[in-house]
Every structure is written in C-alpha cells, then in structure tokens.
C-alpha atoms as a PDB file:
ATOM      1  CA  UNK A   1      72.105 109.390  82.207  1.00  0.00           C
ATOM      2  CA  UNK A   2      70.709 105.889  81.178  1.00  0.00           C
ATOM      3  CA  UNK A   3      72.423 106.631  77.601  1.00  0.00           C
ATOM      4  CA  UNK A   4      75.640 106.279  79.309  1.00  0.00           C
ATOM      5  CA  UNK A   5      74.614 103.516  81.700  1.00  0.00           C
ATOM      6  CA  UNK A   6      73.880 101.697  78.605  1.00  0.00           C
ATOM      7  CA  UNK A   7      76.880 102.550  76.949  1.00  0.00           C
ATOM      8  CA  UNK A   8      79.014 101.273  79.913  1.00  0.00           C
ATOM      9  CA  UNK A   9      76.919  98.087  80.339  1.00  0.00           C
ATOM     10  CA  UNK A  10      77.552  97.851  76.566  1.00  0.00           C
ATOM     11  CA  UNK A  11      81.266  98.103  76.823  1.00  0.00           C
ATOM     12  CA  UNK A  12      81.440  95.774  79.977  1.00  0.00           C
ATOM     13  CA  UNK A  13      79.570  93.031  77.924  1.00  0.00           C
ATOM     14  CA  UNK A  14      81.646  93.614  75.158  1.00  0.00           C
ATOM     15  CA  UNK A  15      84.725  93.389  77.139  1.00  0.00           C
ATOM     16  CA  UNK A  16      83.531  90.219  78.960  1.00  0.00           C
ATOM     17  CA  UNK A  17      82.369  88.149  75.733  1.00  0.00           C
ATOM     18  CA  UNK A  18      86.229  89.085  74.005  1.00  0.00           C
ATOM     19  CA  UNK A  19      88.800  87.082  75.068  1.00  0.00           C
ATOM     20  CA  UNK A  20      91.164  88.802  77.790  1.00  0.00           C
ATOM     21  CA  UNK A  21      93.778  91.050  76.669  1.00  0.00           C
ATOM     22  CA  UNK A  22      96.922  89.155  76.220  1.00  0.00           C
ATOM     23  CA  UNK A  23      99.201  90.513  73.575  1.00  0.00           C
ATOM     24  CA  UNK A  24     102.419  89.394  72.967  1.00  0.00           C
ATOM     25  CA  UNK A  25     104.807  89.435  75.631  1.00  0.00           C
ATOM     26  CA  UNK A  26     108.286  90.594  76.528  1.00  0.00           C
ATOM     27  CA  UNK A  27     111.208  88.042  75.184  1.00  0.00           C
ATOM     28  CA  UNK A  28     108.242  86.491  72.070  1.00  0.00           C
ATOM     29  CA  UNK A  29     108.630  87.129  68.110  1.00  0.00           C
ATOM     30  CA  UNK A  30     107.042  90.440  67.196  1.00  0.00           C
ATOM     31  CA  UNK A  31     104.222  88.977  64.309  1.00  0.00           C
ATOM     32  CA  UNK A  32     105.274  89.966  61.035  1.00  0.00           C
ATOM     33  CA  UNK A  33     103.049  92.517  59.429  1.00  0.00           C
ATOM     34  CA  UNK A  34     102.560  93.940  56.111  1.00  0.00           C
ATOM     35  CA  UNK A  35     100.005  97.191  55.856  1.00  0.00           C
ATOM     36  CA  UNK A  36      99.861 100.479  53.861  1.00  0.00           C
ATOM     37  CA  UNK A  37     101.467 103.475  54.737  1.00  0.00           C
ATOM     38  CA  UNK A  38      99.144 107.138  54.013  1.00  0.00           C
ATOM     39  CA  UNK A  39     100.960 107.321  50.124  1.00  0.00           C
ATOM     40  CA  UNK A  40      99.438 103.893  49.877  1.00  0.00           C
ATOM     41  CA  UNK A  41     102.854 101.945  49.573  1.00  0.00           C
ATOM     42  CA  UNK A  42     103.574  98.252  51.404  1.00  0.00           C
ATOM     43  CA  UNK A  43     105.495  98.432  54.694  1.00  0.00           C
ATOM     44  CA  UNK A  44     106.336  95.050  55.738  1.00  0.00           C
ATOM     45  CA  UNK A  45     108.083  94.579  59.588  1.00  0.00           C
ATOM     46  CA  UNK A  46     110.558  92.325  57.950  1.00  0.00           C
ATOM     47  CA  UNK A  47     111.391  95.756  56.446  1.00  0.00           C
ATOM     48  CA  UNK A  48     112.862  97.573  59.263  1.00  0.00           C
ATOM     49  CA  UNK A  49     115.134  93.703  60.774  1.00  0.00           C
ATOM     50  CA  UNK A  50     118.468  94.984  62.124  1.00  0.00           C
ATOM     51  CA  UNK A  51     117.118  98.033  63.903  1.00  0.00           C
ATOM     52  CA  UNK A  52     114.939  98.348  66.787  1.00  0.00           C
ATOM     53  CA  UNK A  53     111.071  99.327  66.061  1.00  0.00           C
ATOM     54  CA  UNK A  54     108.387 100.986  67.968  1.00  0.00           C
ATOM     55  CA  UNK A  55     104.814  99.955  66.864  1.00  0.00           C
ATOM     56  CA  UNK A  56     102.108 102.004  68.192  1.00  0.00           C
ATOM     57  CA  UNK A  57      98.896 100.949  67.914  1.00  0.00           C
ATOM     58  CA  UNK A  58      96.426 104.363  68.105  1.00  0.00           C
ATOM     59  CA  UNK A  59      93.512 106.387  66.603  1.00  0.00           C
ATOM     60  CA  UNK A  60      91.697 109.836  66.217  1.00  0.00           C
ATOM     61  CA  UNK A  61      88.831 108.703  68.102  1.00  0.00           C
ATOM     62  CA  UNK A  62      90.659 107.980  71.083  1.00  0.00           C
ATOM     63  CA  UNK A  63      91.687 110.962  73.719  1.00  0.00           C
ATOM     64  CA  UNK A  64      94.433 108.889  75.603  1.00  0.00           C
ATOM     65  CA  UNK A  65      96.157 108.273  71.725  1.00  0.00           C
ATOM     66  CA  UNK A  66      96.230 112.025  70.797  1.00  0.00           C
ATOM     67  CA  UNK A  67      97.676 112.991  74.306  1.00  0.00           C
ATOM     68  CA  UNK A  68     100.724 111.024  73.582  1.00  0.00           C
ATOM     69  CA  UNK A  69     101.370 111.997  69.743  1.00  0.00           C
ATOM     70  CA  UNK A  70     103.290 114.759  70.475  1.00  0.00           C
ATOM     71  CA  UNK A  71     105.726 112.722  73.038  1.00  0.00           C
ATOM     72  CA  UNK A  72     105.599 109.886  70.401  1.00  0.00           C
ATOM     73  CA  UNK A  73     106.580 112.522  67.819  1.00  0.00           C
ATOM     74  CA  UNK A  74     109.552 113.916  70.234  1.00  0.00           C
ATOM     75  CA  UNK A  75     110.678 110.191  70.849  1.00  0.00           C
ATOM     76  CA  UNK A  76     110.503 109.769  66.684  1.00  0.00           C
ATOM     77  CA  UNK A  77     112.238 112.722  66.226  1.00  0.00           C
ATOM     78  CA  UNK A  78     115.385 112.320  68.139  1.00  0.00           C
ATOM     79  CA  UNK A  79     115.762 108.664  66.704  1.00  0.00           C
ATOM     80  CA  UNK A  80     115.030 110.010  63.414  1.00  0.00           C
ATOM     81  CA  UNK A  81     118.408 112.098  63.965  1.00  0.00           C
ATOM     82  CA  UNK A  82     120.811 109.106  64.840  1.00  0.00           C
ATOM     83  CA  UNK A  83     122.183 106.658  62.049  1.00  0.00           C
ATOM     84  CA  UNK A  84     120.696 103.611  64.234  1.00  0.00           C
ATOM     85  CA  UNK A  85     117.743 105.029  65.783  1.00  0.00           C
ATOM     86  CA  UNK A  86     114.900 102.971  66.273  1.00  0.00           C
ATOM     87  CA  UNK A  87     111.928 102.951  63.732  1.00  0.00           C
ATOM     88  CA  UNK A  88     108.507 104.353  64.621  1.00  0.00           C
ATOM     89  CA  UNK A  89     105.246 102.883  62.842  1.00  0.00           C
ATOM     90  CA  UNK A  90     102.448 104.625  64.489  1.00  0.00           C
ATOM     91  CA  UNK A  91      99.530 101.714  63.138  1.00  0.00           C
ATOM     92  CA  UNK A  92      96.117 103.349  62.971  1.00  0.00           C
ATOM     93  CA  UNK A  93      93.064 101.250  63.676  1.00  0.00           C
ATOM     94  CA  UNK A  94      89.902 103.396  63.518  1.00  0.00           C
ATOM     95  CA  UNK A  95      90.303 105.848  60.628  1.00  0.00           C
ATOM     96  CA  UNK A  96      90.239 106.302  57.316  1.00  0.00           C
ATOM     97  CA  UNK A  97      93.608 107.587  55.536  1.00  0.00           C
ATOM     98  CA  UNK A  98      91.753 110.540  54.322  1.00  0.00           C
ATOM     99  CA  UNK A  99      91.227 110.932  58.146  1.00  0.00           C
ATOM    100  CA  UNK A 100      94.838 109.765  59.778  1.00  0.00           C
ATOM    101  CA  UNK A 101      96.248 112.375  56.837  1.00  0.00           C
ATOM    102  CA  UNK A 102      94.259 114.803  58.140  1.00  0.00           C
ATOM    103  CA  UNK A 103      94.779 114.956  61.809  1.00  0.00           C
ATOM    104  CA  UNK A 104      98.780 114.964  61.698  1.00  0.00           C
ATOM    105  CA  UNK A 105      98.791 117.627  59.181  1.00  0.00           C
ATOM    106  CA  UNK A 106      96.774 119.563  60.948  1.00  0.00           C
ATOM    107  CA  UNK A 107      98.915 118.724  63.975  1.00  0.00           C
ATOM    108  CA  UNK A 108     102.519 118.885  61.673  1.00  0.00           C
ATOM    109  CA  UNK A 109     103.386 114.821  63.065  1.00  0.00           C
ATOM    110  CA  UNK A 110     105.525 113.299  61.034  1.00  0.00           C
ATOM    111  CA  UNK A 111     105.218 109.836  62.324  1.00  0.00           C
ATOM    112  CA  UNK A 112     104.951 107.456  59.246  1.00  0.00           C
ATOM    113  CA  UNK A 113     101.494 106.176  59.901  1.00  0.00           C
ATOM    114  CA  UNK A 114     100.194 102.920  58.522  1.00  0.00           C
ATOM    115  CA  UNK A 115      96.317 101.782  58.046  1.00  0.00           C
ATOM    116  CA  UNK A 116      95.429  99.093  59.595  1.00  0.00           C
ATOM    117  CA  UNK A 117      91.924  98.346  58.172  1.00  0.00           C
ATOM    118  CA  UNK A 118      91.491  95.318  57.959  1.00  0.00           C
ATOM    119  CA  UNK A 119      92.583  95.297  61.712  1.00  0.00           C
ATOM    120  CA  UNK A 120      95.196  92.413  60.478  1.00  0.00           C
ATOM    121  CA  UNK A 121      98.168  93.810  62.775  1.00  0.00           C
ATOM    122  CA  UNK A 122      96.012  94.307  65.618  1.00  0.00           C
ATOM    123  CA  UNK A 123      94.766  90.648  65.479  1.00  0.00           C
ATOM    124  CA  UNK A 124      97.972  90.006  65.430  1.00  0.00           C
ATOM    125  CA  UNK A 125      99.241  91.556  68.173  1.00  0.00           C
ATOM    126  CA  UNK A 126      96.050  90.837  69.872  1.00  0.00           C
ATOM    127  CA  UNK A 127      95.180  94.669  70.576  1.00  0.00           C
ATOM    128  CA  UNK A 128      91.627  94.984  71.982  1.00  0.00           C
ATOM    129  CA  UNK A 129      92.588  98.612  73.885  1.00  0.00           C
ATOM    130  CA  UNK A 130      94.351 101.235  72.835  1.00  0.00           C
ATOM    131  CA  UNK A 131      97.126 103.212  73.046  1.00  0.00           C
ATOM    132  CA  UNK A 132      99.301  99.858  73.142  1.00  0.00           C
ATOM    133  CA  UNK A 133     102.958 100.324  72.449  1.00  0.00           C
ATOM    134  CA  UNK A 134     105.547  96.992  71.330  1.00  0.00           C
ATOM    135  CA  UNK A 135     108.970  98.066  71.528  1.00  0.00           C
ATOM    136  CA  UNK A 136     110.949  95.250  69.711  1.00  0.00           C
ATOM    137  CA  UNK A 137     114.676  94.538  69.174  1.00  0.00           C
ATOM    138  CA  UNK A 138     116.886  94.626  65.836  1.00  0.00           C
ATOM    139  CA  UNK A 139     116.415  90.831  66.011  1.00  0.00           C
ATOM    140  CA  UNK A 140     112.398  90.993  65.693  1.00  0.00           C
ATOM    141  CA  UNK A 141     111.853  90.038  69.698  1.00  0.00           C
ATOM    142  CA  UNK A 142     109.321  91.944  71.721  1.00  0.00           C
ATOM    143  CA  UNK A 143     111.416  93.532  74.627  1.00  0.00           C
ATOM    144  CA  UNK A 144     108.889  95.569  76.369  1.00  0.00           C
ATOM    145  CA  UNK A 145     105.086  96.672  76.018  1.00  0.00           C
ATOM    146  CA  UNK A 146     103.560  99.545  77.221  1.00  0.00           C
ATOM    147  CA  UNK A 147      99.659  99.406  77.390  1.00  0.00           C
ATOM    148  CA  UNK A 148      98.193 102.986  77.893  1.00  0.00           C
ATOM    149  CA  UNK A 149      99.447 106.544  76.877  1.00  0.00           C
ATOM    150  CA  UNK A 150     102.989 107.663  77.386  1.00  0.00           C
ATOM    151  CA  UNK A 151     102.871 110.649  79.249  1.00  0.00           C
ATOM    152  CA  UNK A 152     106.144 112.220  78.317  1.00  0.00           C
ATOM    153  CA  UNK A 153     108.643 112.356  75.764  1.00  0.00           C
ATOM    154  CA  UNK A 154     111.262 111.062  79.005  1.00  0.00           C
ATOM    155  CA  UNK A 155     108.696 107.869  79.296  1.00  0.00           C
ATOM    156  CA  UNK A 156     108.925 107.158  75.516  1.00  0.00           C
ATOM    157  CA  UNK A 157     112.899 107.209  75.781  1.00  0.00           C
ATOM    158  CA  UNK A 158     113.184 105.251  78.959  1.00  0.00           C
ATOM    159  CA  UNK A 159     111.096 102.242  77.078  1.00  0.00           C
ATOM    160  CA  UNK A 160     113.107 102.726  73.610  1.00  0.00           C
ATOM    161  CA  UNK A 161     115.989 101.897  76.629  1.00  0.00           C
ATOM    162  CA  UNK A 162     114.788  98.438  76.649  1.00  0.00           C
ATOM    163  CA  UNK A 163     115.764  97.610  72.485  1.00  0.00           C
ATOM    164  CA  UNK A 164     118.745  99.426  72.781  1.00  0.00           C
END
C-alpha cells in the first residue's frame, strides 16, 4: 500500500513540475517529423502531404494504447483499401524496435510503426500522456485531436471524418 501511495505522489509531482499538457491544436501546422520506421528506413511527415494522416502516439507499456490497436488497425485497414485513404503512423515512445516488432507480430498489426526514441516527435507535438491521436489534413493542418484510447473502430472513423 505505501508503494503505490508513493508511486501516485510520484506521478502527481511529476505531473505538477511538467508543463501542462497543451499539444497542438485543431486548425495549427502539424510539426514536421522525421523518425525510423521498424526496417530502420526514414519516414518524414512531409512524406505523406496531399493525403490526410493519423499520428498515434502509443506504447507496450501502456494498457489504454493496446486496447485501441485493434480499432486503430480496423480504421488502418479500411483506409489502406481506398486509393486516398488516410495514412496511419502509429509513433512508439517507450520501446525498443526489437520490442514494438514484437508485440504486433505477435498480435498480426500491420500498422507501420515508427520509433520515436529520442522522443523528438513527441516534443514536438508536446505529448506528455498517452494514447494521443492528431488527425491532420492533406494540407499538413491539425483538424482534430483525440487524447485517450479510441474505443471502437466506429470512433476511429468518425474522427478520420474530420480530414476528410
């Protein structure tokens, strides 16, 4: 019992001393990224300009992440299927590729994953929680984010409504 009341005083002070949780928002430029996909080879944001792009930000070690793979995966699927779906980038921040590699094989997700260790994107975008979703526009504008797990496959769609 005082392990965990010291974990969750931990976490409060930790929470308090960063600075409050202010990504970017709705109608800003998406920050341009550049990180390494699981076969080790650049992705760059400017990559995917002209079609809409979902950038989740996620990892093994957190339980609200791996309940929404497999509606992230659904969602990534069906656009996968249409000449102008949107593209997903599925940006993990706690593992190591080894790791990421290992947990959607073992699951069969083909989301392309990118490693951010560093933690380069997620300065970028500001992420200090996760799951945390930026939906952005074939133009490279941010037109919706959704902080927290999706919690079906219908949510994911209904936000990928917003960059269509």
């Amino acid at each position: 019992m005082k392990k965990v009341f010291l974990s969750l005083v931990t976490l409060a002070l930790t929470a308090a001393a960063c600075s409050p949780f202010a990504p970017p928002t709705a109608g800003s430029e998406a920050p341009g990224i550049e990180l390494f996909d699981l076969n080790n080879q650049a992705v760059r944001l400017s990559d995917f300009l002209g079609r809409p792009v979902v950038i989740n930000f996620w990892g093994t070690q957190c339980p609200y992440c791996l309940d929404e793979m497999s509606a992230l995966e659904a969602a990534f699927r069906e656009e996968s299927a249409q000449t102008d779906g949107a593209a997903f980038l599925a940006v993990n921040v706690q593992d190591t590729a080894a790791g990421a590699r290992n947990f959607m094989n073992s699951n069969g997700y083909t989301l392309p994953v990118l490693m951010d260790a560093g933690s380069k994107a997620a300065q970028a975008y500001n992420v200090s929680a996760i799951p945390v979703t930026f939906f952005i526009d074939r133009t490279g504008i941010i037109r919706y984010v959704k902080l927290g797990a999706f919690l079906s496959v219908n949510e994911v769609s209904a936000a990928l409504n917003t960059i269509r």
